[in-house]
PDB file of N, CA and C in Angstrom:
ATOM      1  N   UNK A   1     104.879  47.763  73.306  1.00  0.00           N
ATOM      2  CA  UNK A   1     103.489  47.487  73.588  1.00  0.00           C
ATOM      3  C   UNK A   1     102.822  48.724  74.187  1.00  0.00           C
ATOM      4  N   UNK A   2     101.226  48.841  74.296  1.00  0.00           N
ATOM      5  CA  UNK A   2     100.978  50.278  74.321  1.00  0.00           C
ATOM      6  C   UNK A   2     100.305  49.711  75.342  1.00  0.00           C
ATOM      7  N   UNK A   3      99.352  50.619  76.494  1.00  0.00           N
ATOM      8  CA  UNK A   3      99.137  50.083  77.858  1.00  0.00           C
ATOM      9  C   UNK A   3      98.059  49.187  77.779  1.00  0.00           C
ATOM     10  N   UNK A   4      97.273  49.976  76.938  1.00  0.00           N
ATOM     11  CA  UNK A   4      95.791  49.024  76.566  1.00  0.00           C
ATOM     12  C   UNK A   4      95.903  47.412  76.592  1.00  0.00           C
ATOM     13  N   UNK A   5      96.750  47.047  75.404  1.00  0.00           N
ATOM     14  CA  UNK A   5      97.566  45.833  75.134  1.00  0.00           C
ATOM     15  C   UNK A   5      98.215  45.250  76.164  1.00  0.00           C
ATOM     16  N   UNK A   6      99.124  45.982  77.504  1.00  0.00           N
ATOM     17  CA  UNK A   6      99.598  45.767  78.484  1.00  0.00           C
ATOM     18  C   UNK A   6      98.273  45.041  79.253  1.00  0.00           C
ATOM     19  N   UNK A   7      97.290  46.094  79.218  1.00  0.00           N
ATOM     20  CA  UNK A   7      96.128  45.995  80.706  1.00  0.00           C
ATOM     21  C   UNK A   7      95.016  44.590  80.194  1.00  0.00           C
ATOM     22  N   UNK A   8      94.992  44.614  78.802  1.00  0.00           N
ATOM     23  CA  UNK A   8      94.371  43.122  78.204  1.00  0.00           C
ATOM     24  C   UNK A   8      94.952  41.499  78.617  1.00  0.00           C
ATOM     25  N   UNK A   9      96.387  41.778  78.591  1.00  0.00           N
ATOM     26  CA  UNK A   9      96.939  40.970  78.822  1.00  0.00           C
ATOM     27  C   UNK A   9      97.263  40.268  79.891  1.00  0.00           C
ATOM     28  N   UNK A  10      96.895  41.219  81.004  1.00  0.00           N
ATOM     29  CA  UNK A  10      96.875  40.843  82.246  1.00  0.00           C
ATOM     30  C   UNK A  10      96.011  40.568  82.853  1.00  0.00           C
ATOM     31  N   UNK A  11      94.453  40.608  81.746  1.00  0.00           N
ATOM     32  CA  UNK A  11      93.383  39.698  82.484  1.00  0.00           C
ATOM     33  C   UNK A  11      93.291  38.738  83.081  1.00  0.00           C
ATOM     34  N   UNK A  12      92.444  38.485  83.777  1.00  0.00           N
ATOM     35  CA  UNK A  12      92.739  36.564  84.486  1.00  0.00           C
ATOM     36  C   UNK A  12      92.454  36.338  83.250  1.00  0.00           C
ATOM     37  N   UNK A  13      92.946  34.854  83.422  1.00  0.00           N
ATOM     38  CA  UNK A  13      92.699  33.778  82.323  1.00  0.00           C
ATOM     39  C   UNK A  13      91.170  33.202  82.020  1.00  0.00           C
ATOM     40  N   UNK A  14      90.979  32.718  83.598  1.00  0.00           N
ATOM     41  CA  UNK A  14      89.611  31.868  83.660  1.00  0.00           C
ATOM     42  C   UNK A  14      88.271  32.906  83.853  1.00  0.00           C
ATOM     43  N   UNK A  15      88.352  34.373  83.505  1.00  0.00           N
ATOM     44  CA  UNK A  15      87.466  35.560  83.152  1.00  0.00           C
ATOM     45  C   UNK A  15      85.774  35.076  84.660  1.00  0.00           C
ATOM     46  N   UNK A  16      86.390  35.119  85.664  1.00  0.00           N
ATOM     47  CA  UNK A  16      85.450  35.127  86.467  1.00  0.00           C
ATOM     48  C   UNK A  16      84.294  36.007  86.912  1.00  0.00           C
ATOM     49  N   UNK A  17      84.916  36.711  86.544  1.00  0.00           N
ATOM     50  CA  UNK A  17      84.067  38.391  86.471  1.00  0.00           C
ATOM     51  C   UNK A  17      84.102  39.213  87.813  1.00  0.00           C
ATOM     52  N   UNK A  18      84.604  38.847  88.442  1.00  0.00           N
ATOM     53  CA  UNK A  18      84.984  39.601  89.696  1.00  0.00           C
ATOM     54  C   UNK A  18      85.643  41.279  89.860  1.00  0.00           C
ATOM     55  N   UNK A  19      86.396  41.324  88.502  1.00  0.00           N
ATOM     56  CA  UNK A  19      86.768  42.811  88.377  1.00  0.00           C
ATOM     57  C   UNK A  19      85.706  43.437  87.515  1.00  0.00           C
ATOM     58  N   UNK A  20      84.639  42.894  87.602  1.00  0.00           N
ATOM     59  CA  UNK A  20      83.255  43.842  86.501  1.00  0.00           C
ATOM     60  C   UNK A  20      82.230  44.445  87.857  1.00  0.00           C
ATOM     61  N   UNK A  21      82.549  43.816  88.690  1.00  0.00           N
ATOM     62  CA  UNK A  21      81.479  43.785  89.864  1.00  0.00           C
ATOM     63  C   UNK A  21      82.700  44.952  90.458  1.00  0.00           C
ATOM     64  N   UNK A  22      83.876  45.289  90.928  1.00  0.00           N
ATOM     65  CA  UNK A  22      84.820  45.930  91.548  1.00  0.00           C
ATOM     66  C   UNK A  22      84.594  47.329  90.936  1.00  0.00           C
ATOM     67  N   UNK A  23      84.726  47.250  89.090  1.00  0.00           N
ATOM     68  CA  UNK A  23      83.997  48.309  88.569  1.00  0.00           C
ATOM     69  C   UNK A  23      83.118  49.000  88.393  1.00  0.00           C
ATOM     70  N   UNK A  24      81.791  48.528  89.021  1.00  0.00           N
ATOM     71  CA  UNK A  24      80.548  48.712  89.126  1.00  0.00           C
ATOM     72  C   UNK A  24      79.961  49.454  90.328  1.00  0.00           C
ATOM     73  N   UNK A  25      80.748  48.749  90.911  1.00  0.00           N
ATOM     74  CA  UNK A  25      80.907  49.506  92.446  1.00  0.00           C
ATOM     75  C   UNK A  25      81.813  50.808  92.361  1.00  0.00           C
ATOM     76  N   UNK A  26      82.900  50.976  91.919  1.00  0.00           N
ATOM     77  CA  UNK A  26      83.272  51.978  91.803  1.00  0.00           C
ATOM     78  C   UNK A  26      82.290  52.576  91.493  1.00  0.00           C
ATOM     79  N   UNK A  27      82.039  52.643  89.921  1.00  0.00           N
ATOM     80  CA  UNK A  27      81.648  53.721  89.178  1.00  0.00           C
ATOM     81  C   UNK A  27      80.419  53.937  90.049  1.00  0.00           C
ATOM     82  N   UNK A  28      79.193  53.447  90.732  1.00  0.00           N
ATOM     83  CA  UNK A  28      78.728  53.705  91.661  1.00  0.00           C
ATOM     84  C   UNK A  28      79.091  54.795  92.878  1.00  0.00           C
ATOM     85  N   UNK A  29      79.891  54.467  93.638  1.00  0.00           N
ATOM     86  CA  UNK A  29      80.798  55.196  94.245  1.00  0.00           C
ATOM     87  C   UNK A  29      80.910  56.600  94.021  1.00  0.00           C
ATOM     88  N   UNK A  30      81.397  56.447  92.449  1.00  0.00           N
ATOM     89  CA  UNK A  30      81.802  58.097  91.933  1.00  0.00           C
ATOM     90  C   UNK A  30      80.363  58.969  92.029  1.00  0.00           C
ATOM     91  N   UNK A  31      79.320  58.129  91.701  1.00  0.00           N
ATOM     92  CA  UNK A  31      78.255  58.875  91.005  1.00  0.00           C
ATOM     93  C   UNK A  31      77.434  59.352  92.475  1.00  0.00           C
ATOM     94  N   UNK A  32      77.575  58.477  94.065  1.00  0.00           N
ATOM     95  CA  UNK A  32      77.400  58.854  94.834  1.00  0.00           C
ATOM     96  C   UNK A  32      78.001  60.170  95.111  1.00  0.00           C
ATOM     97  N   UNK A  33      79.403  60.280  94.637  1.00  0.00           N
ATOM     98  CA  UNK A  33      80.051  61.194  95.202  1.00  0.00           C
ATOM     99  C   UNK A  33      79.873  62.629  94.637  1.00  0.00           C
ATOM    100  N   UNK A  34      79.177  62.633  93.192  1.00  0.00           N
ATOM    101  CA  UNK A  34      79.170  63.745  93.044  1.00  0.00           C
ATOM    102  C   UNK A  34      77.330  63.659  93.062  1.00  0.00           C
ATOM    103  N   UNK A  35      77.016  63.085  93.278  1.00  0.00           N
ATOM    104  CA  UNK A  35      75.288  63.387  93.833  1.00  0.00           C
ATOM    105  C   UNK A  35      75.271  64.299  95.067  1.00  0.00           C
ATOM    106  N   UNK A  36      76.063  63.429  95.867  1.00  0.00           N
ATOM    107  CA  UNK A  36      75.648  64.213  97.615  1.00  0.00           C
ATOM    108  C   UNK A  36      76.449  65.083  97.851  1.00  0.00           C
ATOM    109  N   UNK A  37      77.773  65.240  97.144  1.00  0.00           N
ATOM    110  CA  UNK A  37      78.806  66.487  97.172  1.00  0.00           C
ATOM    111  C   UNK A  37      78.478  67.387  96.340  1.00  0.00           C
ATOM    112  N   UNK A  38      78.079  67.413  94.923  1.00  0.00           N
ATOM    113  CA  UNK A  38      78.231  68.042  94.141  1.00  0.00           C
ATOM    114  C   UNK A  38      76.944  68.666  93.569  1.00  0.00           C
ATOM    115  N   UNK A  39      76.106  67.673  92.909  1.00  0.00           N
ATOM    116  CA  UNK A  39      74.529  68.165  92.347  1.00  0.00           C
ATOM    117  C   UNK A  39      73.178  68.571  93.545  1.00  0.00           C
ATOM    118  N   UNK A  40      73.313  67.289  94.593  1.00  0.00           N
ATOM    119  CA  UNK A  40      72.109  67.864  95.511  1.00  0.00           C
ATOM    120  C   UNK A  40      72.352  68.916  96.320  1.00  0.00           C
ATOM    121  N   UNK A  41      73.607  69.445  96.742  1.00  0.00           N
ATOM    122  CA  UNK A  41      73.833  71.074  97.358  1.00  0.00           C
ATOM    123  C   UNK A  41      73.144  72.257  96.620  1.00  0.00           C
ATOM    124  N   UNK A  42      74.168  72.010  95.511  1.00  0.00           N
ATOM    125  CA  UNK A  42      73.682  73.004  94.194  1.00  0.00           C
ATOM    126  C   UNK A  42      72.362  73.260  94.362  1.00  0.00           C
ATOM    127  N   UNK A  43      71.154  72.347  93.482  1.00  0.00           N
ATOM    128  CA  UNK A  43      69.906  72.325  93.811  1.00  0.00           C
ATOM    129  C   UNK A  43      69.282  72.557  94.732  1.00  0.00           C
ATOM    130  N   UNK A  44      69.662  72.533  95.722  1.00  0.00           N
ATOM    131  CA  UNK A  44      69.512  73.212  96.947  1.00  0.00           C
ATOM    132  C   UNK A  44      69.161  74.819  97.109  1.00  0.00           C
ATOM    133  N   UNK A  45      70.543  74.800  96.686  1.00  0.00           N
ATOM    134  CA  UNK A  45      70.995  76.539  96.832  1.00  0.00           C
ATOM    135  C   UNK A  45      70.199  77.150  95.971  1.00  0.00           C
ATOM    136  N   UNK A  46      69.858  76.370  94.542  1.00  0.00           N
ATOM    137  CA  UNK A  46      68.898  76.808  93.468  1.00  0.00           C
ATOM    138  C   UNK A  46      67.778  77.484  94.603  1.00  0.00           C
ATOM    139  N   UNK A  47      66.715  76.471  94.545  1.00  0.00           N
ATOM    140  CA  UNK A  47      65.743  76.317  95.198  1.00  0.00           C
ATOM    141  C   UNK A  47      65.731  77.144  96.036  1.00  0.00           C
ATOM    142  N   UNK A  48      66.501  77.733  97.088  1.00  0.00           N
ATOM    143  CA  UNK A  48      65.997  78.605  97.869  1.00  0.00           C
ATOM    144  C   UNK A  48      66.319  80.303  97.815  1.00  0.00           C
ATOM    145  N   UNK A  49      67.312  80.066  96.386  1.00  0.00           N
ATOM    146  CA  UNK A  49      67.067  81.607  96.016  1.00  0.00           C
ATOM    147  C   UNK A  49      65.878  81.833  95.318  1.00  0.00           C
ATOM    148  N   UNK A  50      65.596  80.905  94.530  1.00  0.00           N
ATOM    149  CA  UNK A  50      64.003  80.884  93.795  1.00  0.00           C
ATOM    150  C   UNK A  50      63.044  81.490  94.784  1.00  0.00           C
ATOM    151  N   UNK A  51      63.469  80.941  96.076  1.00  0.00           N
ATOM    152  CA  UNK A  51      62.207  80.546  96.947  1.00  0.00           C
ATOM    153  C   UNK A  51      62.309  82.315  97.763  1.00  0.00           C
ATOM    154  N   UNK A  52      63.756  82.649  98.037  1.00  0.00           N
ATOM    155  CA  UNK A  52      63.513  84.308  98.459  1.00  0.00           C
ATOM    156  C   UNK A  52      63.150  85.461  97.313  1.00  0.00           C
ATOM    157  N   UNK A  53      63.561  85.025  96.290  1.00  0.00           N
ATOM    158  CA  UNK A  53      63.748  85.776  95.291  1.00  0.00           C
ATOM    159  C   UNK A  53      61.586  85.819  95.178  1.00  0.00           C
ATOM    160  N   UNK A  54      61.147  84.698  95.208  1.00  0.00           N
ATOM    161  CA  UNK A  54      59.649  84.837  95.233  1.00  0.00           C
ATOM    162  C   UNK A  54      58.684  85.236  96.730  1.00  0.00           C
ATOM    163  N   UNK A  55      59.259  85.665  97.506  1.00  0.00           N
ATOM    164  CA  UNK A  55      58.802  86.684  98.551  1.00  0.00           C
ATOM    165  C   UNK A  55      59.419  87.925  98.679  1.00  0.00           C
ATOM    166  N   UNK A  56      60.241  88.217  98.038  1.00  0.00           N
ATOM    167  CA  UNK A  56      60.696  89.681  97.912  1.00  0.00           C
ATOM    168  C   UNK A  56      60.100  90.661  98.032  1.00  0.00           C
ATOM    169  N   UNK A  57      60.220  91.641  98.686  1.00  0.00           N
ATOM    170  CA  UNK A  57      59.350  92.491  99.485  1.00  0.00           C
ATOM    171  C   UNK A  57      59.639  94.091  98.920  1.00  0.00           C
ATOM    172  N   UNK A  58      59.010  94.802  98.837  1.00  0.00           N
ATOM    173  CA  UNK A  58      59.770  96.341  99.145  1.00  0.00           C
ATOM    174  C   UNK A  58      60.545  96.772 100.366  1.00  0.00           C
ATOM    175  N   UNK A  59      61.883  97.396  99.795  1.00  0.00           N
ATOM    176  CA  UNK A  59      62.581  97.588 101.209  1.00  0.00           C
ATOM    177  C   UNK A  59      63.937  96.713 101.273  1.00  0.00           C
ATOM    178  N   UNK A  60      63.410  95.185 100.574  1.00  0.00           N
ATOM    179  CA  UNK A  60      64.661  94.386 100.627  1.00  0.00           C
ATOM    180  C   UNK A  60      65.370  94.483 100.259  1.00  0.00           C
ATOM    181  N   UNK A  61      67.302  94.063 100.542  1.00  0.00           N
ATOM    182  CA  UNK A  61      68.232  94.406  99.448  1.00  0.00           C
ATOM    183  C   UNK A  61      68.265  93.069  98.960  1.00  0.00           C
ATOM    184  N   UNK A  62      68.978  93.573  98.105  1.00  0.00           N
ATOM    185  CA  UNK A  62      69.358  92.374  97.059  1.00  0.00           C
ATOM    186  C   UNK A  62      70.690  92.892  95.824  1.00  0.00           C
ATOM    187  N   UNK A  63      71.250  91.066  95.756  1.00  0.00           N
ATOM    188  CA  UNK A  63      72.367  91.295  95.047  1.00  0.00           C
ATOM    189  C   UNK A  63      71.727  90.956  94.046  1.00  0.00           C
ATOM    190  N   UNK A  64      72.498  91.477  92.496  1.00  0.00           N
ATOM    191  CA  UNK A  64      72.288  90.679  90.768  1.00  0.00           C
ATOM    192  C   UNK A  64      73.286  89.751  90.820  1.00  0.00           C
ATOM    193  N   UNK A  65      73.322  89.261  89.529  1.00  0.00           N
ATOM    194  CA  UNK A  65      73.975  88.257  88.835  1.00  0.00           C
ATOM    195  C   UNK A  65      75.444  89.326  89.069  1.00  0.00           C
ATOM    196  N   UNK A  66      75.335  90.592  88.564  1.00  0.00           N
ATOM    197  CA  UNK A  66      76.426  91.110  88.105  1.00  0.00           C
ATOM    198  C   UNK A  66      77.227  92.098  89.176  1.00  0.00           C
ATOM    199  N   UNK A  67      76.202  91.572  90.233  1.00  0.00           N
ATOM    200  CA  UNK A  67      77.195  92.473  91.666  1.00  0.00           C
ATOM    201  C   UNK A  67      76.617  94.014  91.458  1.00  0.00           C
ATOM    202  N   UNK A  68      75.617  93.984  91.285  1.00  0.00           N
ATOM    203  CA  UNK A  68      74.798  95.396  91.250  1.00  0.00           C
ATOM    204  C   UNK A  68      74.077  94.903  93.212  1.00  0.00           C
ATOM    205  N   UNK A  69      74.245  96.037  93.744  1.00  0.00           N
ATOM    206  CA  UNK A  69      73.507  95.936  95.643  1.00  0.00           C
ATOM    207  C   UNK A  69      72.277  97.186  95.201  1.00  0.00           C
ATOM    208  N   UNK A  70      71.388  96.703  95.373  1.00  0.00           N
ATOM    209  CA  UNK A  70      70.017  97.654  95.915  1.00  0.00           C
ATOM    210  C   UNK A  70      69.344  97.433  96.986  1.00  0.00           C
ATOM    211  N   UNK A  71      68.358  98.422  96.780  1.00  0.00           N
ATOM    212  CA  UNK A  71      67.154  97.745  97.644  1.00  0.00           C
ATOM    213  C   UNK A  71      65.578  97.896  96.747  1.00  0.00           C
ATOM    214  N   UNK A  72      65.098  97.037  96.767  1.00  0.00           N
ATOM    215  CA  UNK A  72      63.943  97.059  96.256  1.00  0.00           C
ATOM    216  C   UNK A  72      63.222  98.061  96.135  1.00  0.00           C
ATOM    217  N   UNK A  73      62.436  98.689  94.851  1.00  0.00           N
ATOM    218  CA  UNK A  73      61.686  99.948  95.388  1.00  0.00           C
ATOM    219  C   UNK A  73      60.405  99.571  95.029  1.00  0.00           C
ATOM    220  N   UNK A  74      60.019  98.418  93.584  1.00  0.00           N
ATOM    221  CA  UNK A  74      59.060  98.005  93.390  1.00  0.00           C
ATOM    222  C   UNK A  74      58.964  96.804  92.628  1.00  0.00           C
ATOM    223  N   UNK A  75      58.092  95.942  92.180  1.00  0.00           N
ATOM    224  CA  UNK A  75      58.708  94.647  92.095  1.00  0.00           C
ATOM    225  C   UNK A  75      56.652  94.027  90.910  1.00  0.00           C
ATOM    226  N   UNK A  76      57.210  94.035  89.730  1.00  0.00           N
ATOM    227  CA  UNK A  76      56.246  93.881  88.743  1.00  0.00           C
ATOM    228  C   UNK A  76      56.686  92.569  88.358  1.00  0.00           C
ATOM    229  N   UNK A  77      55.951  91.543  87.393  1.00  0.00           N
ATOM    230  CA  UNK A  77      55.515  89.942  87.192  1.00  0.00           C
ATOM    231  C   UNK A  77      57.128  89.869  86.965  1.00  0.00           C
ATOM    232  N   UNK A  78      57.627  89.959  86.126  1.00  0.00           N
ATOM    233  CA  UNK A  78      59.202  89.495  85.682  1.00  0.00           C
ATOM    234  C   UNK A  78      60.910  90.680  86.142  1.00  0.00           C
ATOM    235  N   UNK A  79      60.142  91.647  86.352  1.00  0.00           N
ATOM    236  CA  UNK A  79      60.850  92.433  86.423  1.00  0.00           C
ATOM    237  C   UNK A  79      61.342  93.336  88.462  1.00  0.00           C
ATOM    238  N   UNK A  80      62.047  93.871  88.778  1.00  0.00           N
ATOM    239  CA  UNK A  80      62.003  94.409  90.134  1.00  0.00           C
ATOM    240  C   UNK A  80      62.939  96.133  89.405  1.00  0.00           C
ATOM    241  N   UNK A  81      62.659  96.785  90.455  1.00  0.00           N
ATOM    242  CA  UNK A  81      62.803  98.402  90.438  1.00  0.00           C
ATOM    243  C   UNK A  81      63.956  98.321  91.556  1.00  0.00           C
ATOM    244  N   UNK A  82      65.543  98.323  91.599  1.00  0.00           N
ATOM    245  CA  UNK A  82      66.186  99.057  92.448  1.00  0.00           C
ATOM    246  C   UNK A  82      66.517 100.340  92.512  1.00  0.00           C
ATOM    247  N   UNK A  83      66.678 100.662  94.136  1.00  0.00           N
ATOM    248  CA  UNK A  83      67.249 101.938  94.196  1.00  0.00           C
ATOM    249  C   UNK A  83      68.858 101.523  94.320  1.00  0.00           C
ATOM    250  N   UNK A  84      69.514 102.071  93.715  1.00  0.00           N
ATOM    251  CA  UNK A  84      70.734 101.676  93.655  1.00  0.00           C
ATOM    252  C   UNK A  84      71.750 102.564  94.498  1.00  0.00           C
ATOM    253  N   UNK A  85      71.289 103.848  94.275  1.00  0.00           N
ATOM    254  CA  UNK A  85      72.040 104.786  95.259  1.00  0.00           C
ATOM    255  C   UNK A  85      70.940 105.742  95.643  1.00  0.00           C
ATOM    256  N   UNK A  86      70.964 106.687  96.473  1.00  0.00           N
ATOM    257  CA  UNK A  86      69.879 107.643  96.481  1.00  0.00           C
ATOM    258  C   UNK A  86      69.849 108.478  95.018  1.00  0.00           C
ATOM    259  N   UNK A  87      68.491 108.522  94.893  1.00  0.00           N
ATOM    260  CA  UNK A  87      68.192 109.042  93.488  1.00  0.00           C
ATOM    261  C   UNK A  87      68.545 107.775  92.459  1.00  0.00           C
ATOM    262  N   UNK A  88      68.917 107.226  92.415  1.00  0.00           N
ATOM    263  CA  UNK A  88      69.417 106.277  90.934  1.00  0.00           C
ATOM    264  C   UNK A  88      68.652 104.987  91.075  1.00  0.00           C
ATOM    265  N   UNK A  89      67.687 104.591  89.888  1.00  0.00           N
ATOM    266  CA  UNK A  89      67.142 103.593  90.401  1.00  0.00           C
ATOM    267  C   UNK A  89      67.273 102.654  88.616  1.00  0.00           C
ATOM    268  N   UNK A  90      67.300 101.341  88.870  1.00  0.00           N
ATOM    269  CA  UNK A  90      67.493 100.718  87.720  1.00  0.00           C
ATOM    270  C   UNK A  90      66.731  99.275  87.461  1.00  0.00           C
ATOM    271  N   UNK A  91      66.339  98.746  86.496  1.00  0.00           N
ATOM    272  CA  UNK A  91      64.929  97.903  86.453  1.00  0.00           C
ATOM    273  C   UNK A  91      65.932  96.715  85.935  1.00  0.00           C
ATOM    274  N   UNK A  92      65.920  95.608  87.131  1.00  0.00           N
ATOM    275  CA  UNK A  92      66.504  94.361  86.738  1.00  0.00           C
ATOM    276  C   UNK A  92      65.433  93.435  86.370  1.00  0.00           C
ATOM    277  N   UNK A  93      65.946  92.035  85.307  1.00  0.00           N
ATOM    278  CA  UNK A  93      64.783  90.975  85.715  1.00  0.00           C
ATOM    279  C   UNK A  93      64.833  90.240  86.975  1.00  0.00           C
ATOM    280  N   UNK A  94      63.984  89.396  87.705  1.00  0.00           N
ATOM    281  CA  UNK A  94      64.150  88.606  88.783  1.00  0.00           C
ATOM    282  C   UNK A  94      64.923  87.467  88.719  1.00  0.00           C
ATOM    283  N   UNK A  95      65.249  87.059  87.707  1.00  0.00           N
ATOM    284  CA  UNK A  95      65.824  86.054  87.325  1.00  0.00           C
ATOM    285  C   UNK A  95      67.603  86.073  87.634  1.00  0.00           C
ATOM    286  N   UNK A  96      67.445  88.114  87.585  1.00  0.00           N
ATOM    287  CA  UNK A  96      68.888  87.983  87.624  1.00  0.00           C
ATOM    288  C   UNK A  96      69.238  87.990  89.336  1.00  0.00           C
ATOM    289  N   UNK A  97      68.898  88.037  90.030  1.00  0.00           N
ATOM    290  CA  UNK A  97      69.012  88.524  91.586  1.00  0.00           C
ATOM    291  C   UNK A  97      69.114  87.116  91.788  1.00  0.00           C
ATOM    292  N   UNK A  98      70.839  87.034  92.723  1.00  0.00           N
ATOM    293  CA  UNK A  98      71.314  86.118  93.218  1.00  0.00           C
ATOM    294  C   UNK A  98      71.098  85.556  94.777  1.00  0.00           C
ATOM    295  N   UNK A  99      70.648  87.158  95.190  1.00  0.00           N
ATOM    296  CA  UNK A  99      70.511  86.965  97.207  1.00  0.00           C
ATOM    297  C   UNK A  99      69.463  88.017  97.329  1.00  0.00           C
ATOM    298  N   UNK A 100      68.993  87.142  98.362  1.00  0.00           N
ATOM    299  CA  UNK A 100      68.127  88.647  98.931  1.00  0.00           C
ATOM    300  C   UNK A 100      68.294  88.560 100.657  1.00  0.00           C
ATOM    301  N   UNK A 101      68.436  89.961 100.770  1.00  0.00           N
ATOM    302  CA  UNK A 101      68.504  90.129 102.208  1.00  0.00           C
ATOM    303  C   UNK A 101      67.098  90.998 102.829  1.00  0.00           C
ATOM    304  N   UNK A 102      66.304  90.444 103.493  1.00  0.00           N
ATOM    305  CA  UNK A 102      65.114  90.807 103.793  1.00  0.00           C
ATOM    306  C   UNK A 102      65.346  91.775 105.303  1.00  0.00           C
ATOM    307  N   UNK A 103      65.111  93.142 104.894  1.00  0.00           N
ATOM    308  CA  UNK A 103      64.893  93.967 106.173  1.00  0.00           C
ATOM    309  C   UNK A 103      66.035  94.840 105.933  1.00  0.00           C
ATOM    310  N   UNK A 104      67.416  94.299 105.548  1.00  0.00           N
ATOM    311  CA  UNK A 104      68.274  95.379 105.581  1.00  0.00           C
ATOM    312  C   UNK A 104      68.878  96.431 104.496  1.00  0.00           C
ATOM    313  N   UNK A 105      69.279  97.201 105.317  1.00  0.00           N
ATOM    314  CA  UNK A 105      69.265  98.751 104.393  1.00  0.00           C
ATOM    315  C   UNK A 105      70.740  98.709 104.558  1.00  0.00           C
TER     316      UNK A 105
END
């Protein structure tokens, strides 16, 4: 016998419905669990790099997506200007900048 067939068979008889309500609640349960653990942090964290990434200043550093460290040198509608080392400067989009650190050099 295969388990399925096993786990059918061991239904109650008189089908009260008491293990539909046990399941319901679970699966509830789960979906709490990855709401308040899992998706509303995230969104969170979204949101407030959005939210530095849109006061970004000249001067500020900031990380990319790809682990590039600058500091801001100028900062146009989609795009920002790092200085990356003295003399070397390279034009990311904003989209890609993961952190910003406001003030430090």
């Amino acid at each position: 016998m295969t388990f399925l067939s096993t786990y059918f068979l061991l239904a109650p008889p008189d089908g009260d419905g008491g293990g539909a309500m046990i399941n319901l609640l679970f699966l509830g349960a789960i979906f709490f669990v990855f709401y308040f653990f899992i998706i509303r942090p995230q969104s969170k964290r979204q949101k407030d790099i959005q939210k530095k990434v849109s006061e970004m200043k000249k001067g500020d550093k900031v990380v990319t997506g790809g682990g590039m460290i600058g500091v801001v040198n100028s900062i146009d509608d989609d795009t920002v200007l790092l200085e990356i080392d003295s003399g070397v400067k390279a034009r990311f989009q904003k989209n890609s900048i993961t952190d910003v650190n406001p003030g430090k050099k």
